[in-house]
Each structure stands twice: as C-alpha cells, then as structure tokens.
C-alpha atoms as a PDB file:
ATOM      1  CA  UNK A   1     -46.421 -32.888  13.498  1.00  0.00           C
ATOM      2  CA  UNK A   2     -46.252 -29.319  15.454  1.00  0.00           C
ATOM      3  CA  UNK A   3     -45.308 -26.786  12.898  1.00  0.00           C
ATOM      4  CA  UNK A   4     -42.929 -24.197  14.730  1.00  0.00           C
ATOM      5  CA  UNK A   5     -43.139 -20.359  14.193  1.00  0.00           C
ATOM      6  CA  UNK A   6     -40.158 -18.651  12.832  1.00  0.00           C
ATOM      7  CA  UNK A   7     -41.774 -15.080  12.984  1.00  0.00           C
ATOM      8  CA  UNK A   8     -39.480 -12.823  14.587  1.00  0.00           C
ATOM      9  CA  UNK A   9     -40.577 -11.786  18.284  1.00  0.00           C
ATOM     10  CA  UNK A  10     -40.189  -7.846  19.285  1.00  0.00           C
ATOM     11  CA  UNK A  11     -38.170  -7.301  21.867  1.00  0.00           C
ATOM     12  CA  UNK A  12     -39.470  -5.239  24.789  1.00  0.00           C
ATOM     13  CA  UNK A  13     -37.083  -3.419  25.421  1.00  0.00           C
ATOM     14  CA  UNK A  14     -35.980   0.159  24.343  1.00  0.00           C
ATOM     15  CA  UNK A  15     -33.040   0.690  21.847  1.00  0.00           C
ATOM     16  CA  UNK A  16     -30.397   1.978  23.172  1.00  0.00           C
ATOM     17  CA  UNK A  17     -30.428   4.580  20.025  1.00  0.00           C
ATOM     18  CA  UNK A  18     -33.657   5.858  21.628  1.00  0.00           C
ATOM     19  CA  UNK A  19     -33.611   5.894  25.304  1.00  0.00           C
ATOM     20  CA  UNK A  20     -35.192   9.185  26.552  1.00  0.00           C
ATOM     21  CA  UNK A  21     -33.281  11.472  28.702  1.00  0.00           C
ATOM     22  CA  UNK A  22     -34.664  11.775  31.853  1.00  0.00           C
ATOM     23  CA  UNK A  23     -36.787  14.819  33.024  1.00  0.00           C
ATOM     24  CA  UNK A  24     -34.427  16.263  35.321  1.00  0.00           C
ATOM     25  CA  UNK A  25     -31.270  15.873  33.219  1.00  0.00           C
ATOM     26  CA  UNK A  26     -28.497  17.384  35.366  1.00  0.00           C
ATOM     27  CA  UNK A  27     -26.916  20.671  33.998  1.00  0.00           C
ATOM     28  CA  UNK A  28     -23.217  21.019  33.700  1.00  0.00           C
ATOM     29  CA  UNK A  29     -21.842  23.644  36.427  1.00  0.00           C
ATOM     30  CA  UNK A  30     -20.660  25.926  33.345  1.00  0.00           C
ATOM     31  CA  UNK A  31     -24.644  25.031  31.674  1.00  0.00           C
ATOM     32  CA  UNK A  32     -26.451  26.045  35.378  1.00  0.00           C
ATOM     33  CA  UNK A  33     -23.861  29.613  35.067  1.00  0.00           C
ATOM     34  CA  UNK A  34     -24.758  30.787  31.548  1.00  0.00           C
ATOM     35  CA  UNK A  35     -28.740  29.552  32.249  1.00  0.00           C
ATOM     36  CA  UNK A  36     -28.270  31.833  35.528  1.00  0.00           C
ATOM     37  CA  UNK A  37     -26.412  35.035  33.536  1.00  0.00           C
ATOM     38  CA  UNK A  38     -28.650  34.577  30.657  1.00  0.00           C
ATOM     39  CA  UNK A  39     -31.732  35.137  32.668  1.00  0.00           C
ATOM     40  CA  UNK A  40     -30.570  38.200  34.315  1.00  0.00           C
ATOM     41  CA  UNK A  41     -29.607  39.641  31.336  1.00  0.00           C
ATOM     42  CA  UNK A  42     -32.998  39.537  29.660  1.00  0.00           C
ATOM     43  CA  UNK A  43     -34.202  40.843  32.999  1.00  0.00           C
ATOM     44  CA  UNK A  44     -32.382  43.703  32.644  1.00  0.00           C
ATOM     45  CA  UNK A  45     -32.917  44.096  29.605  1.00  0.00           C
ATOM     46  CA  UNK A  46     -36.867  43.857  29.582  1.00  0.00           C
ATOM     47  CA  UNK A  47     -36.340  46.136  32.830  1.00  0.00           C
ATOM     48  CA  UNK A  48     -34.729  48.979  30.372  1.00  0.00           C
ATOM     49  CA  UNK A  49     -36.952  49.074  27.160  1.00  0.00           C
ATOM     50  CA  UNK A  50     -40.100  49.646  29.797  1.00  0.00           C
ATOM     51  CA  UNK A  51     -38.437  52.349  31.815  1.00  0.00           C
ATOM     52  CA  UNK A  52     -37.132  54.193  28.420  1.00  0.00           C
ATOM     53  CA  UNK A  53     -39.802  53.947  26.585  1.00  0.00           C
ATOM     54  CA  UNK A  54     -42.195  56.364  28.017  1.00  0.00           C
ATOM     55  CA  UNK A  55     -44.693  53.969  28.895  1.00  0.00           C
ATOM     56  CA  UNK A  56     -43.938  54.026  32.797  1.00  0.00           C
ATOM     57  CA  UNK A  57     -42.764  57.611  34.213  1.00  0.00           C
ATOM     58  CA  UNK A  58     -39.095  57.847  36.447  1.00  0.00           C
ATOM     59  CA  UNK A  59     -40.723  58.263  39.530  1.00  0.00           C
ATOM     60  CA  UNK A  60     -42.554  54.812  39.373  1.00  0.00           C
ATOM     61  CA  UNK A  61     -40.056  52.998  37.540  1.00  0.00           C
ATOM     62  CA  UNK A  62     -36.178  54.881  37.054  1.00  0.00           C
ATOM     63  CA  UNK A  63     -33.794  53.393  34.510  1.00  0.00           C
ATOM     64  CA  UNK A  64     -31.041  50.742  35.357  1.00  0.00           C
ATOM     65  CA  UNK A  65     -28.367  53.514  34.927  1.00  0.00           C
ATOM     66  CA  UNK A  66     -30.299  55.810  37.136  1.00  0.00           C
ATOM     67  CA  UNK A  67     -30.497  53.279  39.727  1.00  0.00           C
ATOM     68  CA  UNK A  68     -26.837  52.674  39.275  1.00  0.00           C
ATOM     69  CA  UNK A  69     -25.912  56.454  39.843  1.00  0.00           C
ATOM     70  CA  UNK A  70     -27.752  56.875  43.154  1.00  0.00           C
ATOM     71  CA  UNK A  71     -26.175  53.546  44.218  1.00  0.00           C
ATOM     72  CA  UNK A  72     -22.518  55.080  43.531  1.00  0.00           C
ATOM     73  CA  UNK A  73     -23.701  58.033  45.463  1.00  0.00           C
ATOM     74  CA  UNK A  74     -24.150  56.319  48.285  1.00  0.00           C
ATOM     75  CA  UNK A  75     -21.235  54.473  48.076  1.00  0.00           C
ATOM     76  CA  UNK A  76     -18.768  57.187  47.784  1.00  0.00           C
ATOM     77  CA  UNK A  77     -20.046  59.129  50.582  1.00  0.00           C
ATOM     78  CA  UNK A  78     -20.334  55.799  52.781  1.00  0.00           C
ATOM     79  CA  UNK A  79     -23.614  55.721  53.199  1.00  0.00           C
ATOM     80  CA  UNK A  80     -24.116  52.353  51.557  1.00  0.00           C
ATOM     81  CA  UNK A  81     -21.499  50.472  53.164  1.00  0.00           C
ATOM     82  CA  UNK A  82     -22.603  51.895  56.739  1.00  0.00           C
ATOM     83  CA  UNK A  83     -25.673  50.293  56.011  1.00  0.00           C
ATOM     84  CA  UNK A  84     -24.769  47.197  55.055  1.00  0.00           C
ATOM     85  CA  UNK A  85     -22.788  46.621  57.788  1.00  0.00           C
ATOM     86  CA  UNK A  86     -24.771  47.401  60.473  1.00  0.00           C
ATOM     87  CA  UNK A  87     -27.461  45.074  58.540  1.00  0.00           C
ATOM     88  CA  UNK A  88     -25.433  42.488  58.637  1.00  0.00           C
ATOM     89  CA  UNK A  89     -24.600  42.635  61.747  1.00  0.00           C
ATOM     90  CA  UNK A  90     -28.259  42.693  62.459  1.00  0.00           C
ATOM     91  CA  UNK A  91     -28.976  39.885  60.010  1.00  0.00           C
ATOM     92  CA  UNK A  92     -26.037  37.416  61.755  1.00  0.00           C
ATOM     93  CA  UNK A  93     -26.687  37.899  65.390  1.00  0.00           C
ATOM     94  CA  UNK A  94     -30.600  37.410  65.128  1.00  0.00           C
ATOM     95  CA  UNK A  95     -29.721  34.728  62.808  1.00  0.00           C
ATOM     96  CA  UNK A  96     -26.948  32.505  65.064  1.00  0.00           C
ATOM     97  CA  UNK A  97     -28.890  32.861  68.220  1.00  0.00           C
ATOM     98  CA  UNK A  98     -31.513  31.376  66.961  1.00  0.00           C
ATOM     99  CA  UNK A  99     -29.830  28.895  65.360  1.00  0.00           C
ATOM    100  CA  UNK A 100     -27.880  27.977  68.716  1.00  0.00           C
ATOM    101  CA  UNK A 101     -30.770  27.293  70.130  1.00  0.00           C
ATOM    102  CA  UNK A 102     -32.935  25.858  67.378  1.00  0.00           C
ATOM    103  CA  UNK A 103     -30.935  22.758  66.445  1.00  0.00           C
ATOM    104  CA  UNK A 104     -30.871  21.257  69.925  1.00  0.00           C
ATOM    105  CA  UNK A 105     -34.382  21.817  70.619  1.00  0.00           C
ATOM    106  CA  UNK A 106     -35.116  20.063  67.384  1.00  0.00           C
ATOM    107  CA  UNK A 107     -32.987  17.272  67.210  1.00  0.00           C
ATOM    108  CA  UNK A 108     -34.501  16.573  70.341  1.00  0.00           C
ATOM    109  CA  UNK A 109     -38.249  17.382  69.051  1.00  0.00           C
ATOM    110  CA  UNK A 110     -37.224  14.989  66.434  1.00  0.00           C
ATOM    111  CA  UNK A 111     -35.867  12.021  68.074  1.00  0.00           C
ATOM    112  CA  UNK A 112     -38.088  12.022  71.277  1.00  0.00           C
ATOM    113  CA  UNK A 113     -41.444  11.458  70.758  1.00  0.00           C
ATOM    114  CA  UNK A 114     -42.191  13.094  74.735  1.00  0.00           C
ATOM    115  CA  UNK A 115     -39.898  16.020  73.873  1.00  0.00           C
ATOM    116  CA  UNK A 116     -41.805  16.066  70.362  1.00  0.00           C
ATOM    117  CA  UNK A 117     -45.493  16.370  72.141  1.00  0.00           C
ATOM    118  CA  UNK A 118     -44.263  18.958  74.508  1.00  0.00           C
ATOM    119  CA  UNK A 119     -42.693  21.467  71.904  1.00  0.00           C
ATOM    120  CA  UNK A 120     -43.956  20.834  68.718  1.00  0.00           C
ATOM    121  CA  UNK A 121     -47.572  22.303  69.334  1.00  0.00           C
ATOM    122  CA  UNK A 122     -46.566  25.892  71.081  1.00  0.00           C
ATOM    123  CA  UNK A 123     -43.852  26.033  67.900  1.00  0.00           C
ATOM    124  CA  UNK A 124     -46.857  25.340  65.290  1.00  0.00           C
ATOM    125  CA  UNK A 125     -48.937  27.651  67.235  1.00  0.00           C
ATOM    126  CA  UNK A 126     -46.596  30.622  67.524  1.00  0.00           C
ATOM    127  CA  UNK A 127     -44.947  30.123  64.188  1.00  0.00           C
ATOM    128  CA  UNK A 128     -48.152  31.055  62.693  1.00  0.00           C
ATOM    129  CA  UNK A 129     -48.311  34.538  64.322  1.00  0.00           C
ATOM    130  CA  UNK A 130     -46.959  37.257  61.836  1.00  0.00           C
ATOM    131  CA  UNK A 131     -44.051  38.144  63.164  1.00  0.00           C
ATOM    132  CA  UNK A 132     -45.141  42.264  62.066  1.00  0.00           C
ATOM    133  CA  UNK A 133     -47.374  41.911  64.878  1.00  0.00           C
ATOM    134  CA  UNK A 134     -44.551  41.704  67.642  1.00  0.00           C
ATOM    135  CA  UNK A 135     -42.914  44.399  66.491  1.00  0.00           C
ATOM    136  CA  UNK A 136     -44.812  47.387  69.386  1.00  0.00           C
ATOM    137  CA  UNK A 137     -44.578  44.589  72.242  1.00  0.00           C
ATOM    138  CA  UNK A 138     -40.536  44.569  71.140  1.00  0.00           C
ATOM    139  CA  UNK A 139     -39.848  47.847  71.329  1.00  0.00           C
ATOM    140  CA  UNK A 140     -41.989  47.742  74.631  1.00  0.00           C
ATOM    141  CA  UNK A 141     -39.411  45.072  75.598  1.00  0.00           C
ATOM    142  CA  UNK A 142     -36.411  45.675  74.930  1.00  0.00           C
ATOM    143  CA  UNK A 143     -36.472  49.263  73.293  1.00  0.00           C
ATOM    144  CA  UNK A 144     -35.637  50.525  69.952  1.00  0.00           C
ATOM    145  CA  UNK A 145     -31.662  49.712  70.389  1.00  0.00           C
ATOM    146  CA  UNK A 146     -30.085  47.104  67.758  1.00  0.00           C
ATOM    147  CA  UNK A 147     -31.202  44.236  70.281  1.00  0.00           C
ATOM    148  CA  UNK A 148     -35.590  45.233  69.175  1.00  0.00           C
ATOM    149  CA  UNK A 149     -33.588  44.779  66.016  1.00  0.00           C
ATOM    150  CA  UNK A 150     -32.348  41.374  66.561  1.00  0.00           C
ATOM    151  CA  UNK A 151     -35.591  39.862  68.509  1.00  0.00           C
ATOM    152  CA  UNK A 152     -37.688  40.650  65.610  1.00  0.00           C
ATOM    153  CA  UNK A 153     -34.989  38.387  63.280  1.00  0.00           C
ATOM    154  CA  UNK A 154     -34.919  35.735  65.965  1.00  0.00           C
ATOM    155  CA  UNK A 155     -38.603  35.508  66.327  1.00  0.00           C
ATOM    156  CA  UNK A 156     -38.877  35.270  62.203  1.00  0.00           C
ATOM    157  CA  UNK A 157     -36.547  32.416  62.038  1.00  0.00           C
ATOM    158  CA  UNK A 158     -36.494  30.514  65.234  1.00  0.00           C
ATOM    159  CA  UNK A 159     -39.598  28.848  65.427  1.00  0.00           C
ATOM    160  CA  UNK A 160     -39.398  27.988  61.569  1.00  0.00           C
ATOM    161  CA  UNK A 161     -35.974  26.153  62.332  1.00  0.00           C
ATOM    162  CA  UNK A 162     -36.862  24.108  65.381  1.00  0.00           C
ATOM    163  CA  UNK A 163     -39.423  22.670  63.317  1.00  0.00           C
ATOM    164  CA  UNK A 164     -37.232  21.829  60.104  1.00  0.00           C
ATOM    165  CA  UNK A 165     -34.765  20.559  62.292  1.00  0.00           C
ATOM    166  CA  UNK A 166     -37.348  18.493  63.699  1.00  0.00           C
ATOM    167  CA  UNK A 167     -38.248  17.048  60.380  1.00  0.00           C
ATOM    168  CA  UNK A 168     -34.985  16.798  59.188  1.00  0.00           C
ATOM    169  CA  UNK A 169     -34.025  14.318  62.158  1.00  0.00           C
ATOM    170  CA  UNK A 170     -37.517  12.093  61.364  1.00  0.00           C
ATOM    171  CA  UNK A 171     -36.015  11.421  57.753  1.00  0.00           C
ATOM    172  CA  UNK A 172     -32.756   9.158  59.150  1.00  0.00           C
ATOM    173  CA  UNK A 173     -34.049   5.684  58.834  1.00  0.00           C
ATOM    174  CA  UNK A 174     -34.870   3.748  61.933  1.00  0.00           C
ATOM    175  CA  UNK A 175     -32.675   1.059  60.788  1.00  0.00           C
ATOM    176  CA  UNK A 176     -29.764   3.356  61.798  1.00  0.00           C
ATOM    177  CA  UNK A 177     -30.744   3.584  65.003  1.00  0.00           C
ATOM    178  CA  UNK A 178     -31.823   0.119  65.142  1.00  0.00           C
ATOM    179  CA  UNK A 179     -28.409  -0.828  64.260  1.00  0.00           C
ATOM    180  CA  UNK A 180     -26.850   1.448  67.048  1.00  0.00           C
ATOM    181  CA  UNK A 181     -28.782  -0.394  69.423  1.00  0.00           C
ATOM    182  CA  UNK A 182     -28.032  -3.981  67.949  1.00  0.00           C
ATOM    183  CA  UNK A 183     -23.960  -2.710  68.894  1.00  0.00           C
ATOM    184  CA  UNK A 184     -24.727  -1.504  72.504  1.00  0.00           C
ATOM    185  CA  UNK A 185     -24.935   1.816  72.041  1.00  0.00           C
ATOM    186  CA  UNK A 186     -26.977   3.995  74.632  1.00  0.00           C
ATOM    187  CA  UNK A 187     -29.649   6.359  73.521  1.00  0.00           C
ATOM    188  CA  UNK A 188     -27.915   9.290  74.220  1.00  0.00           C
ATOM    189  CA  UNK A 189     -24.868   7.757  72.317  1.00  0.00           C
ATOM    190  CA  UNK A 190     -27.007   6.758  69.221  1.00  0.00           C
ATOM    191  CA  UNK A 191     -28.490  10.437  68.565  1.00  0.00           C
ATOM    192  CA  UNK A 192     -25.274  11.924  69.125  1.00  0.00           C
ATOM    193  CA  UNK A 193     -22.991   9.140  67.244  1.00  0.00           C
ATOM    194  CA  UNK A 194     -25.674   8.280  64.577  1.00  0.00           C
ATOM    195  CA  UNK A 195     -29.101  10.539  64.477  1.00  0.00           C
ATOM    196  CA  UNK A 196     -27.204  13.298  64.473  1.00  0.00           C
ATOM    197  CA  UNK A 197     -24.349  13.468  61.663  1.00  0.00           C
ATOM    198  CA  UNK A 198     -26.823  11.436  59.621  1.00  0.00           C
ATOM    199  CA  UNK A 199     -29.508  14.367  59.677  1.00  0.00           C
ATOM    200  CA  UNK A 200     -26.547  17.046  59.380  1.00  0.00           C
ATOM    201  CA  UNK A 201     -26.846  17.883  55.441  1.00  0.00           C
ATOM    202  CA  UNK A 202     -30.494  18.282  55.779  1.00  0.00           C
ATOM    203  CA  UNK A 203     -30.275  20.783  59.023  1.00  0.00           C
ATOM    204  CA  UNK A 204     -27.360  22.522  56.756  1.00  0.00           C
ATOM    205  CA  UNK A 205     -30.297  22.961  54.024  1.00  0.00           C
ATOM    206  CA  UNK A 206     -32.658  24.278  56.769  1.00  0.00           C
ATOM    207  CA  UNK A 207     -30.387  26.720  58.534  1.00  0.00           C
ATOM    208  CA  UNK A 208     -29.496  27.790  54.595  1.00  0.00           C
ATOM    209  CA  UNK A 209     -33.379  28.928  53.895  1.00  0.00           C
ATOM    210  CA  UNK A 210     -33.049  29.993  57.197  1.00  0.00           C
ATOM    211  CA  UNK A 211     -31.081  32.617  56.675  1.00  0.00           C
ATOM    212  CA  UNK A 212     -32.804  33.715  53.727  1.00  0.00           C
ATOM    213  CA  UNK A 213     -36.035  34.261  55.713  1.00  0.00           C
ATOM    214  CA  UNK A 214     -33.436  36.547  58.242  1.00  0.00           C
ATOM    215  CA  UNK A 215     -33.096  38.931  55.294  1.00  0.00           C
ATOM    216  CA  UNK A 216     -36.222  39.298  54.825  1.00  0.00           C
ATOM    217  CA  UNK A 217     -37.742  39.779  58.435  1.00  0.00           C
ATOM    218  CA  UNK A 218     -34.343  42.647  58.070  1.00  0.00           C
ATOM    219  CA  UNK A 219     -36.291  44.925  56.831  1.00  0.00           C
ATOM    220  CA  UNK A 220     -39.684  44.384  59.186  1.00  0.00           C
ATOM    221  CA  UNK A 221     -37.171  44.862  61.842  1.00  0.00           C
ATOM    222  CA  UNK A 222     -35.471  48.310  60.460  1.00  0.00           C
ATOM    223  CA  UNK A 223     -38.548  49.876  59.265  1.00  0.00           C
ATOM    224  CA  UNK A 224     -39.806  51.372  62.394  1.00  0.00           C
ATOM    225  CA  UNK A 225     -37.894  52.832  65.521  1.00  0.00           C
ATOM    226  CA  UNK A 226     -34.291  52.534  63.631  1.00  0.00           C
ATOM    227  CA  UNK A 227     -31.891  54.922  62.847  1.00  0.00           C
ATOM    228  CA  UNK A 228     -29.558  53.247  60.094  1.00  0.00           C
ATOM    229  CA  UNK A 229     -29.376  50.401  58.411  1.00  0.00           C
ATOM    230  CA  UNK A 230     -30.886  49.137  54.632  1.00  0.00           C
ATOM    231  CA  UNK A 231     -34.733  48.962  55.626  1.00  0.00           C
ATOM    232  CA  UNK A 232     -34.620  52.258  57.728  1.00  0.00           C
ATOM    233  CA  UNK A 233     -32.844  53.901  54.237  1.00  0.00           C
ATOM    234  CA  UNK A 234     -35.332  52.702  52.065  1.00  0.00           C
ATOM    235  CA  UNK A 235     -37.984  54.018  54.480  1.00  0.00           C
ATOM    236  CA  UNK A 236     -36.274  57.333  54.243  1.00  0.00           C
ATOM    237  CA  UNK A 237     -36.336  56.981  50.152  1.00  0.00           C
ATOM    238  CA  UNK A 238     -39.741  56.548  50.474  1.00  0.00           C
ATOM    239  CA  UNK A 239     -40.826  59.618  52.028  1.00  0.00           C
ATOM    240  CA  UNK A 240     -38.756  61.376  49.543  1.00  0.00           C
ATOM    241  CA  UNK A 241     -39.773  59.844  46.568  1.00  0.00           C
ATOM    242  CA  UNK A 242     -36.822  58.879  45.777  1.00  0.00           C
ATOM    243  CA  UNK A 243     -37.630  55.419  43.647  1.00  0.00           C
ATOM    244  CA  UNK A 244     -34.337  54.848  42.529  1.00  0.00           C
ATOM    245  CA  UNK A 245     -32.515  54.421  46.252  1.00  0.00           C
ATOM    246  CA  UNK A 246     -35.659  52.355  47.091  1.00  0.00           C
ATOM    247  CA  UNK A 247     -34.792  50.005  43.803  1.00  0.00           C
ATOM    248  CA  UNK A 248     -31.563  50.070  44.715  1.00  0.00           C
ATOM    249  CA  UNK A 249     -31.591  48.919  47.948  1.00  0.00           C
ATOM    250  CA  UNK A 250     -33.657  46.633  47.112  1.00  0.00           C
ATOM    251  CA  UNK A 251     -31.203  44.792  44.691  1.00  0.00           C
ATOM    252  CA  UNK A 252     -28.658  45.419  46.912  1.00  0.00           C
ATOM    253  CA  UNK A 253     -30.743  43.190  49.905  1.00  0.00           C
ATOM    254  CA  UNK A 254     -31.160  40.539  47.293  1.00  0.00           C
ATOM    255  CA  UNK A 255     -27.376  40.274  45.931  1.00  0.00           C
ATOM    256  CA  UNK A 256     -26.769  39.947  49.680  1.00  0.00           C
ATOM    257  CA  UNK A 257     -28.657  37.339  49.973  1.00  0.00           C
ATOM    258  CA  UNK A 258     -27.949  35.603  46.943  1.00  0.00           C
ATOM    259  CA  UNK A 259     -24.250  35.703  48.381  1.00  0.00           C
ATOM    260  CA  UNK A 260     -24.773  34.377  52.108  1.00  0.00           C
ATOM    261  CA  UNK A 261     -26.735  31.920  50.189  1.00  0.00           C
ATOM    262  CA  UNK A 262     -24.301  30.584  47.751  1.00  0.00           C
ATOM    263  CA  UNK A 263     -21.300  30.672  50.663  1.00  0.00           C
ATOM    264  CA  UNK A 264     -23.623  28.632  52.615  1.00  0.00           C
ATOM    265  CA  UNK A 265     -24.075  26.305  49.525  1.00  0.00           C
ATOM    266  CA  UNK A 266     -20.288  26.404  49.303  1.00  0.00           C
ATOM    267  CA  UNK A 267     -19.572  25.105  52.849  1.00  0.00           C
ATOM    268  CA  UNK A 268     -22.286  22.574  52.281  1.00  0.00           C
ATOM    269  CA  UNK A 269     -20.796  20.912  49.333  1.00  0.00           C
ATOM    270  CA  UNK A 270     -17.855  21.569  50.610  1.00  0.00           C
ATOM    271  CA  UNK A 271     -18.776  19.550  54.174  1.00  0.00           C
ATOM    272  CA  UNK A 272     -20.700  16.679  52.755  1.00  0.00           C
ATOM    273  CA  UNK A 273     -18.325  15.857  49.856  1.00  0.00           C
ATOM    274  CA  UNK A 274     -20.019  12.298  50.463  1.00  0.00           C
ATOM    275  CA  UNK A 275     -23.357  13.159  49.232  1.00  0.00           C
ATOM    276  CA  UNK A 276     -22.147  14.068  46.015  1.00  0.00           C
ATOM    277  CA  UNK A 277     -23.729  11.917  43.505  1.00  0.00           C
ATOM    278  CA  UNK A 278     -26.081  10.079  45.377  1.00  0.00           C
ATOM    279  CA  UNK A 279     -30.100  10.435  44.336  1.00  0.00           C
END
C-alpha cells in the first residue's frame, strides 16, 4: 500500500509581503521637483564654501552673489536682455530651418530603403566633421552678418536630425504598414496615414535634443566675427578678465536651455496624451 506524503510543498512564488520594487520605480511629479531643487541647492551650496573659503582666488572662481551682481548689471542697463534676444533669434532660425528640412528627408531616409542608400552615407560622412571647422569657409560664404550666424547652427543640427529622424521612422513596426497594405492603402498613403503619426513622438524627442545641441553650437557661432549676442559677450568677458560675466552667462545659456527644453517637453506630453502610461 503507497504511503502518501503530507509534507507541505513551498510554493514558488513570491509573497506578496515581499515583492521587490522594481529598479526604475517611477517618481511622483512633486518627488522628480524636490529631487531636481534639492540637487541644485547643494550645488550651490558646494559652489559657495569653495569660492569663500580662500582656497580658489575671485578671478578663477567669483562667489554666487558676485555672479549675481554683474548679472543685475547687465540687466538694468539692457545689456543682458539685448543679448538674449538676438541669441534667440539666432538659436530659432538656425534651429527651424533645419528642422523643415530634416524631417522630410528622414522620414523618407527611413522608409525607403533607395532614398536610405542615397542619403544616409554623405549624412554619416559630413556629420562627423566638427562643425568649428566650417566656421572661416562661412564667413567666406555668406559673411559675418546674423545669416554666418545661423549656417553654423544649421550645419550643427541638421545632419544630426535627418539621421534621428531616420531612425525614429525604422522603429514603427512593419506590421503597421503591413496592415495599411492588407486595407488598400498606397505607399505614399501608408507613410503619410500610418509611418508617419506613428513615428511622431519619437521625431518630437529628436527635434527636443535637437535643440539643445542649437544652444550649444550658439556660442561656436558668436565667438568669432559677431558683434552682440551671449557667446560674443562672454568672449568680451574674457579678454577682460572678467570671470563673473563669463559664469554668468554661462548659467544664463543653460537656464535657457533648460526652459526651451522643458516647453518642448510640455507640448510633447501635451500632444501625445496617448502615450502616457504605456512602457
């Protein structure tokens, strides 16, 4: 006669008392704010006990409230806000032309493989060029008006954004476009009805870092042959020893594009409300 166990078997699977959070647990929108502030704070604070405490002298590193003064300066005589304008003027015109242009050369790169062969290579080969490099042949060009000014921004992002477009267009499934086809849709129908708004958030997220690279080539751009504007003040500050515009500048380049950033996080969150929550 079989003799049956009555030994109790361990289950397999987790209690629910100790399930482990995942590594990426999301943050609360009030938790990713005070992480954010926090951070900054002890920046700023680390940034103050080294410049007042003797170990670093004013000309290499000035105080926060230094830095603050020459900023006020400048803004009550109207220097700063003359310069940030015409920056951003600078910054948004390189910027949109090449982002005109950019998409619809790389949805196209990205959706037609003969298109693809025929682009892609000159954009990996000229994207790799430092963009410092153009700056004589553009003032050969085109002079040293606001439009050398522009070129050098469009050069920085243009060729970075046909190819993220590009890439962005690969990543829609082919079952998309297999199911346009299945309903009688024509090509051009299918990238434009399907390809297309089905790549959108992720061209959104390349034109965003886009613009963040437009900042930076800002200050390529203003550094030689300009006038006015942030990088051609900082220039200035430089020859003057004068650290504390330089820092403040500076901060004031990277609050501006902090902010274009954020807006264009707005907009996106704001334009594909359907994303939210998805992996």
């Amino acid at each position: 006669m079989a003799v049956q166990s009555t030994a109790p078997v361990a289950s397999t699977q987790p209690a629910t008392g100790a399930r482990r959070k995942p590594v990426r647990a999301p943050l609360t929108r009030r938790q990713y704010l005070v992480t954010s502030v926090i951070t900054f704070i002890l920046l700023l604070a680390a940034w103050t006990a080294i410049s007042t405490s003797g170990l670093v002298r004013p000309l290499f590193l000035p105080s926060p409230i230094a830095v603050t003064e020459k900023l006020i300066d400048q803004g009550v005589n109207g220097q700063l806000w003359s310069d940030i304008a015409v920056s951003t003027y600078r910054v948004m015109v390189g910027y949109l032309l090449a982002s005109v242009i950019a998409v619809p050369i790389g949805v196209l790169c990205g959706s037609i493989p003969r298109v693809e062969a025929a682009i892609e290579p000159i954009m990996d080969f000229i994207r790799y060029m430092p963009v410092v490099a153009f700056v004589p042949l553009t003032i050969l060009w085109v002079g040293t008006d606001d439009s050398q000014k522009v070129l050098i921004i469009f050069l920085g992002t243009f060729f970075q954004q046909v190819l993220m477009v590009a890439d962005a267009v690969r990543r829609v499934p082919m079952s998309y476009q297999n199911l346009g086809a299945t309903l009688g849709l024509s090509r051009t129908k299918i990238l434009i009805r399907i390809v297309f708004p089905s790549a959108l958030p992720r061209i959104w997220d390349a034109l965003r870092i886009s613009l963040g690279w437009a900042w930076t080539w800002l200050v390529v751009a203003e550094l030689v042959a300009a006038t006015e504007g942030m990088g051609y003040r900082i220039t200035q500050a430089q020859r003057f020893l004068e650290t504390d515009l330089i820092i403040g500048y500076v901060i004031v380049l990277g609050l501006l594009g902090l902010l274009f950033d954020q807006v264009m996080r707005g907009l996106g969150r704001r334009f594909f409300r359907y994303l939210k929550g998805r992996v």
